[in-house]
N, C-alpha and C. Protein backbone atom coordinates (compact mmCIF):
# COMPACT_ATOMS: atom_id res chain seq x y z
N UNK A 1 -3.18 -9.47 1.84
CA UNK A 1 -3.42 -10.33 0.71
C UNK A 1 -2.54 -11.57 0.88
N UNK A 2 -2.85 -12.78 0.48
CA UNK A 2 -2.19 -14.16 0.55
C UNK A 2 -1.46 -14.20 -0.59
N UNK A 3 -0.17 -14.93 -0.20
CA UNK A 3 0.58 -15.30 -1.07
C UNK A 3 0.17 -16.63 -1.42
N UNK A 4 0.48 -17.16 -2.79
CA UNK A 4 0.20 -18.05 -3.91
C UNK A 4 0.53 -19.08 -3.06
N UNK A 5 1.96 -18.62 -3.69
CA UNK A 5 3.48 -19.69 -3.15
C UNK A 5 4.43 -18.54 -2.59
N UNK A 6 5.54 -20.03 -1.67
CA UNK A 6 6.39 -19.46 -1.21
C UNK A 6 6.97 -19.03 -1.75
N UNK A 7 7.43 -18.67 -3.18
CA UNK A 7 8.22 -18.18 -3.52
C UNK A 7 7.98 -16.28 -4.70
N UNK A 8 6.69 -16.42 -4.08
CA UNK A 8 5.79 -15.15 -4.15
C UNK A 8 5.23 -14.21 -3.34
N UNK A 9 5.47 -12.77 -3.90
CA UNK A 9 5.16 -11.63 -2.67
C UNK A 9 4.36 -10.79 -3.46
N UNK A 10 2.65 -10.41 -2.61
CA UNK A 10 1.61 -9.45 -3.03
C UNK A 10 2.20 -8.57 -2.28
N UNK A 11 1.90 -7.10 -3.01
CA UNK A 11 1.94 -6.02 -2.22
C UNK A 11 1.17 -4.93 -2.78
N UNK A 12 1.23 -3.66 -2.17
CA UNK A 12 0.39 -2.81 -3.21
C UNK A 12 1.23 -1.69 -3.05
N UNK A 13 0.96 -0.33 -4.34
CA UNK A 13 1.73 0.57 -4.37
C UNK A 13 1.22 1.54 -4.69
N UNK A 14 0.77 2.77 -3.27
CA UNK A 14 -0.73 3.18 -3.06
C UNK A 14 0.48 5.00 -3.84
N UNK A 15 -0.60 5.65 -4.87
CA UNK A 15 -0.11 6.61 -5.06
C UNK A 15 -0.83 7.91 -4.30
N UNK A 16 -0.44 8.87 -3.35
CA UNK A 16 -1.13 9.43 -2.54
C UNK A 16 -1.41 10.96 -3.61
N UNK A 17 -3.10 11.39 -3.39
CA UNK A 17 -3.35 12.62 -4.13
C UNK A 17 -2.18 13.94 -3.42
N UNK A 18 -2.10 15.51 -4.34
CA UNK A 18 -1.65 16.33 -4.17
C UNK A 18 -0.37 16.37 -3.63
N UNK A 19 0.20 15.38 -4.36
CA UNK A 19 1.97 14.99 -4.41
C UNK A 19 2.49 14.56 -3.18
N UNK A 20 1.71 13.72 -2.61
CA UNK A 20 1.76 13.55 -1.03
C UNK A 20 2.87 11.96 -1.29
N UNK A 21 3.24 12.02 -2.18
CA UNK A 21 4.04 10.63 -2.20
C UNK A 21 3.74 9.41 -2.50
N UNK A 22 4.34 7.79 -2.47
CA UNK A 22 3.89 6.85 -2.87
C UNK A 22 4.10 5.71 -1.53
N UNK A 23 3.46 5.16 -0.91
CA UNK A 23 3.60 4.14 0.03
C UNK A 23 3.56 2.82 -0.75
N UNK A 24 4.45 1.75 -0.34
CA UNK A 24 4.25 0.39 -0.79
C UNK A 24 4.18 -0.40 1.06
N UNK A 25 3.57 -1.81 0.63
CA UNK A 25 3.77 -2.68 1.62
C UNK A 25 2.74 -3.64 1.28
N UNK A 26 2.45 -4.45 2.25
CA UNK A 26 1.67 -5.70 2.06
C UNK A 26 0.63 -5.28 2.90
N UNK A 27 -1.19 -5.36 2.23
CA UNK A 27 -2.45 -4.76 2.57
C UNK A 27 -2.73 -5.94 3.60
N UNK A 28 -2.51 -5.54 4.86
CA UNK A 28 -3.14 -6.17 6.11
C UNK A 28 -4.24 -6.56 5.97
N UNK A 29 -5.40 -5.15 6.31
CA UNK A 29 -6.40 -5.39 6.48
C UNK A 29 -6.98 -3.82 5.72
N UNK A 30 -8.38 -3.90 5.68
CA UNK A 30 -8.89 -3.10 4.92
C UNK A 30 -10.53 -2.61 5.63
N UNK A 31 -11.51 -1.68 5.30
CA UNK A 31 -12.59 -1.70 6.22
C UNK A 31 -13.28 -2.31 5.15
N UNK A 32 -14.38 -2.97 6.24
CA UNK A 32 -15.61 -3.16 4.96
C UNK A 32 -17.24 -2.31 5.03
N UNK A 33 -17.28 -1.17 4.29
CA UNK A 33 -18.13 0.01 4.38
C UNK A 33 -18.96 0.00 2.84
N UNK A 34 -19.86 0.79 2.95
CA UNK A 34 -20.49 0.82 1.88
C UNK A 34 -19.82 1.44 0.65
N UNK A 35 -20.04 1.18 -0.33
CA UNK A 35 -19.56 2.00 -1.50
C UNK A 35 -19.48 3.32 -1.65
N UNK A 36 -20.05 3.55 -1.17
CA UNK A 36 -21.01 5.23 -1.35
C UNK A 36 -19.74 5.96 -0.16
N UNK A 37 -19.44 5.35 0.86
CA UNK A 37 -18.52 5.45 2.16
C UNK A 37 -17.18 6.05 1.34
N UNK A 38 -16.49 7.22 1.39
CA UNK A 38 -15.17 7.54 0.72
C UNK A 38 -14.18 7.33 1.51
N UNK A 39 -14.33 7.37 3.03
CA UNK A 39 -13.33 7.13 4.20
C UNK A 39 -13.17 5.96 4.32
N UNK A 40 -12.48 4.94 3.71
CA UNK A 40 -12.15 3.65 3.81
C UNK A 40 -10.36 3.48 4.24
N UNK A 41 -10.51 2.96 5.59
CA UNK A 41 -9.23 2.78 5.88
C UNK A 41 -8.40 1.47 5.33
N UNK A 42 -6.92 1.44 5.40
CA UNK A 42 -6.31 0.44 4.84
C UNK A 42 -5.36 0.00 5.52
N UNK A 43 -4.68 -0.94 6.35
CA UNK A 43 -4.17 -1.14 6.72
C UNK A 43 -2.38 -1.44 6.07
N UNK A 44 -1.41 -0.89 5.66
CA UNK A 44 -0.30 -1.32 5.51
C UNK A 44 1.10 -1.93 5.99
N UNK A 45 1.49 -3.48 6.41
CA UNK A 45 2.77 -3.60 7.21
C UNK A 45 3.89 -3.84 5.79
N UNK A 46 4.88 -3.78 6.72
CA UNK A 46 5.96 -4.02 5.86
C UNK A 46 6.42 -2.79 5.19
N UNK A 47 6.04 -1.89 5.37
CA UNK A 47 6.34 -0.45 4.35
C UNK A 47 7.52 0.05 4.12
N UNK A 48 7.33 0.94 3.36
CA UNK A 48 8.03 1.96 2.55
C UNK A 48 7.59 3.32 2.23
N UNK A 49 8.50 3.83 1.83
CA UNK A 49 7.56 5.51 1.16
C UNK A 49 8.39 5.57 0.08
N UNK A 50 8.02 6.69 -0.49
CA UNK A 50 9.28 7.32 -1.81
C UNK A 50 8.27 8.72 -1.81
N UNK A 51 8.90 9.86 -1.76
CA UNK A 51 8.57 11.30 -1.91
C UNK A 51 7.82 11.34 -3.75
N UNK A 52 8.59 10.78 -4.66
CA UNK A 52 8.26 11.02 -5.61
C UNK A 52 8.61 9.75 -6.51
N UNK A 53 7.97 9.43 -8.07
CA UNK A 53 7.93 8.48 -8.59
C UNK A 53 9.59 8.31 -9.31
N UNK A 54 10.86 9.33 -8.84
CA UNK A 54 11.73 8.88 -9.66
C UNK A 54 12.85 8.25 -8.31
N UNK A 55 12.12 9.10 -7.18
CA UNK A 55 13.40 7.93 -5.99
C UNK A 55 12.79 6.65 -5.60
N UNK A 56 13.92 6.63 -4.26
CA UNK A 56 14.05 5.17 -4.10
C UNK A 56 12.89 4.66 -2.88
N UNK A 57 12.25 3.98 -2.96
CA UNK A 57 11.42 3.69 -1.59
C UNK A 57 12.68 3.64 -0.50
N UNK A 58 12.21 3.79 0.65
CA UNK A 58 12.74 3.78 2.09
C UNK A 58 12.00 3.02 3.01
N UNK A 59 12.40 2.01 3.70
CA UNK A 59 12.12 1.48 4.79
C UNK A 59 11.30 1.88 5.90
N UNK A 60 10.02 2.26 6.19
CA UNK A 60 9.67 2.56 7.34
C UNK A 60 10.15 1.87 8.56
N UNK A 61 10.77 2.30 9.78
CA UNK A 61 10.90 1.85 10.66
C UNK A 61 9.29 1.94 11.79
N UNK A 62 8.61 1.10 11.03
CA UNK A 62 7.52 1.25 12.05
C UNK A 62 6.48 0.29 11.63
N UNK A 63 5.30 -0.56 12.67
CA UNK A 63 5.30 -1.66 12.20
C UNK A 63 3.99 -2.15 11.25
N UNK A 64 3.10 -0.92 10.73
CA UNK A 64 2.30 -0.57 10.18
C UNK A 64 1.76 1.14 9.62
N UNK A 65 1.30 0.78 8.71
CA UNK A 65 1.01 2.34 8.25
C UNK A 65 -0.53 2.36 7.97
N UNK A 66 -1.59 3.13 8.31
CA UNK A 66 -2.83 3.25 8.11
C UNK A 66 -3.12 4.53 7.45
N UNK A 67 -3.83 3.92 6.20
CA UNK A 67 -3.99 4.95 5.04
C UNK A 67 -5.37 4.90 4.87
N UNK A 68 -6.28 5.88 4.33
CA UNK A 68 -7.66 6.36 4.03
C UNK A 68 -7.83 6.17 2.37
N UNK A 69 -8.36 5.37 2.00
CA UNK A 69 -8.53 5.34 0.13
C UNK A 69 -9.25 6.96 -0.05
N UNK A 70 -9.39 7.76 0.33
CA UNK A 70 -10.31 9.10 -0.12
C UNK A 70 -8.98 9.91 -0.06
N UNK A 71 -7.55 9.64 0.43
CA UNK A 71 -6.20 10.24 0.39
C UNK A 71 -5.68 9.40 -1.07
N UNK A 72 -5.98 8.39 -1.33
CA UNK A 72 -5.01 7.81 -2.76
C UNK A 72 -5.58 8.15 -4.36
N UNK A 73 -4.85 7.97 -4.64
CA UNK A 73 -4.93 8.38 -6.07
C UNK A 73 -5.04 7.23 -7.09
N UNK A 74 -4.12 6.15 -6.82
CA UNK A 74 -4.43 5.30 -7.25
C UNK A 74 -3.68 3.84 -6.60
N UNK A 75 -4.06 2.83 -6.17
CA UNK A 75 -3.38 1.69 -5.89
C UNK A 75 -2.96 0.56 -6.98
N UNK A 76 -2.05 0.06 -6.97
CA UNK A 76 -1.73 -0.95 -7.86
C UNK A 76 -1.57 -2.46 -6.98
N UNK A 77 -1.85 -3.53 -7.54
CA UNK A 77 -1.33 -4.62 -6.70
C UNK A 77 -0.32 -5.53 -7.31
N UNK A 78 1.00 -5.72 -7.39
CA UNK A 78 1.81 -6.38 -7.51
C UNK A 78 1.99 -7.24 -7.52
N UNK A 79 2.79 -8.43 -8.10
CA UNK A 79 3.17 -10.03 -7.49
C UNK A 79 4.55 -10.09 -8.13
N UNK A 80 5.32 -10.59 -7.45
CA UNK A 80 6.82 -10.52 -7.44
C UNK A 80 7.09 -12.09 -7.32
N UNK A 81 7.48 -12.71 -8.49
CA UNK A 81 8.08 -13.97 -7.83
C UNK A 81 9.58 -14.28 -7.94
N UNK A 82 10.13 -15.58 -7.30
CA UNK A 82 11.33 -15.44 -7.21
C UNK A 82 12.10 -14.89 -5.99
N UNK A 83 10.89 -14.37 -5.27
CA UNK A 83 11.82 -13.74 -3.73
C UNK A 83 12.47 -14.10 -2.42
């Protein structure tokens, strides 16, 4: 997703089904499939994880994360300014 301005950051904050945790980062790229299609991949750089909604995200050391929307529960998209 594009940022506005420089002084603004999109990201998203994908909640994974059957307590599988929460990933954040900035949505690379995404597939483009039919609706009806539940296996939709997502591309994530910049990441993070957090086990559960009361810790702290953590840094992935790695330089993308590829997630399936038929694994999330729910995504949110963010904008942070000031960064």
């Amino acid at each position: 997703m594009r940022q506005k301005a420089c002084n603004e950051r999109t990201f998203v904050e994908v909640k994974m089904k059957q307590g599988a945790g929460f990933y954040t980062g900035e949505l690379k790229s995404y597939g483009i499939v039919s609706d009806s299609e539940r296996n939709k991949d997502f591309l994530l750089v910049t990441s993070a994880y957090k086990k559960s909604e009361e810790s702290a995200y953590v840094s992935m050391d790695v330089d993308s994360v590829l997630l399936n929307f038929a694994d999330a529960e729910s995504m949110a998209v963010i904008k942070e300014k000031n960064v």
